[in-house]
Protein backbone atom coordinates (compact mmCIF):
# COMPACT_ATOMS: atom_id res chain seq x y z
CA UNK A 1 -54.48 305.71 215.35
CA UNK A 2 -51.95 307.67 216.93
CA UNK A 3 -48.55 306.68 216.69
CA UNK A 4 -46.05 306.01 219.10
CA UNK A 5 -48.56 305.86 222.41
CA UNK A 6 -49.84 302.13 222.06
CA UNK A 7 -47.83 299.42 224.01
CA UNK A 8 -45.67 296.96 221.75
CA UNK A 9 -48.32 293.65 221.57
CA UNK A 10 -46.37 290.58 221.01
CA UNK A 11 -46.91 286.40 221.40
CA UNK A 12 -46.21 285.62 225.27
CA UNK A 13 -46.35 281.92 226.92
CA UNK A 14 -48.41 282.00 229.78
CA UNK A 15 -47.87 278.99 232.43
CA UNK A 16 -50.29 278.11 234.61
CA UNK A 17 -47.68 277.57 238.20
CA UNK A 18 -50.46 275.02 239.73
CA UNK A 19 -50.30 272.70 236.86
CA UNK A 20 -46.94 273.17 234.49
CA UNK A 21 -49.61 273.86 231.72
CA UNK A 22 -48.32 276.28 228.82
CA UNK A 23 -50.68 278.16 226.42
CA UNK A 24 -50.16 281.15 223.60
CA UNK A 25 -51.64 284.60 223.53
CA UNK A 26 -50.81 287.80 222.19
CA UNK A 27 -50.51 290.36 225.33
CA UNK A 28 -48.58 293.71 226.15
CA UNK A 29 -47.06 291.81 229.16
CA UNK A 30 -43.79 291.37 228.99
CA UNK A 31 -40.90 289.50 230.71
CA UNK A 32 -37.11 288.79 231.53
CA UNK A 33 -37.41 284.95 231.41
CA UNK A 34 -38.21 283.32 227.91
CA UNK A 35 -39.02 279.67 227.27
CA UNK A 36 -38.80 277.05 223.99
CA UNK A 37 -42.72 276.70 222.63
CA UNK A 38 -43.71 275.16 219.85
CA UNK A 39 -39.99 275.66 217.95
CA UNK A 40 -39.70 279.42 218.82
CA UNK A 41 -38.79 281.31 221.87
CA UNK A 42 -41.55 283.50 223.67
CA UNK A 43 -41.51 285.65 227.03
CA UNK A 44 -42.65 283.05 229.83
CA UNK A 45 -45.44 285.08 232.13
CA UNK A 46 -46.25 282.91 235.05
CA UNK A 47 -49.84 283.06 236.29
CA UNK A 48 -51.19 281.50 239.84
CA UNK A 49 -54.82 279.71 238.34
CA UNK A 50 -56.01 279.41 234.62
CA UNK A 51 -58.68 277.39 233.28
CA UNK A 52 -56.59 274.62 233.44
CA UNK A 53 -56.42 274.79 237.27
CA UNK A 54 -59.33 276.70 238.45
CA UNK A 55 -62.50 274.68 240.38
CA UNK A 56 -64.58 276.54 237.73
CA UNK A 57 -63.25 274.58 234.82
CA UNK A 58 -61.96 271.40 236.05
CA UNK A 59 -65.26 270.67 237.77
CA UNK A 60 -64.08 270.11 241.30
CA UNK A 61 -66.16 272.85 242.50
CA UNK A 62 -67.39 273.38 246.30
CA UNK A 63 -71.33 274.56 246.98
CA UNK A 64 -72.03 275.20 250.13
CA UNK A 65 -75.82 274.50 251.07
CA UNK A 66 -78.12 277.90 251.06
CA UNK A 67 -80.25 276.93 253.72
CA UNK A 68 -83.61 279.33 254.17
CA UNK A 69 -84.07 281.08 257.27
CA UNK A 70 -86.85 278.81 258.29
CA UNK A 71 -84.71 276.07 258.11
CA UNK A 72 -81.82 277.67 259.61
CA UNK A 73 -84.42 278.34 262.76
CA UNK A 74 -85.30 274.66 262.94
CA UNK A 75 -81.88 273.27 262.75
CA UNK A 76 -80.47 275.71 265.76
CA UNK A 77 -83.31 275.08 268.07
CA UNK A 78 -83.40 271.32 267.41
CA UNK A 79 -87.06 271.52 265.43
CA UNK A 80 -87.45 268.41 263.03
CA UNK A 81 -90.26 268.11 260.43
C-alpha cells in the first residue's frame, strides 16, 4: 500500500441520539467532542437511528396492506364477496 494517502482509522463511540445507546467501532470519522467508554476516552460521533432504535430491529415495524387491484376495485365501488 501506498503511504501517506489512507485516512488515519481509529476506535470512535457511536451514540445512537434516539436511545442514549453507546457502541465501539473502528471508523475514519472523526470528532471534536470525546466521551469516557469502557475506562478510555474515544471521539463521540452521534448518529440519528442504529439498530438499537430502528423499526427494523426492535420489531415495531409498520406493513401496510398490499391490496390487489381486484380488490382495490371492489372496495371503491362498494362490491362485497
Amino acid at each position: 500500500m501506498k503511504q501517506g494517502i489512507h485516512p488515519d482509522f481509529h476506535k470512535v463511540v457511536f451514540m445512537d441520539s434516539a436511545t442514549g445507546a453507546k457502541f465501539l467501532a473502528g471508523s475514519t470519522l472523526s470528532s471534536k467532542e470525546t466521551v469516557d467508554y469502557e475506562g478510555n476516552t474515544y471521539p463521540l460521533i452521534r448518529v440519528e437511528i442504529s439498530s438499537d432504535s430502528h423499526p427494523f430491529y426492535t420489531g415495531k415495524q409498520k406493513f401496510a396492506a398490499a391490496d390487489g387491484r381486484i380488490e382495490k376495485f371492489n372496495k371503491k365501488y362498494g362490491l362485497k364477496k
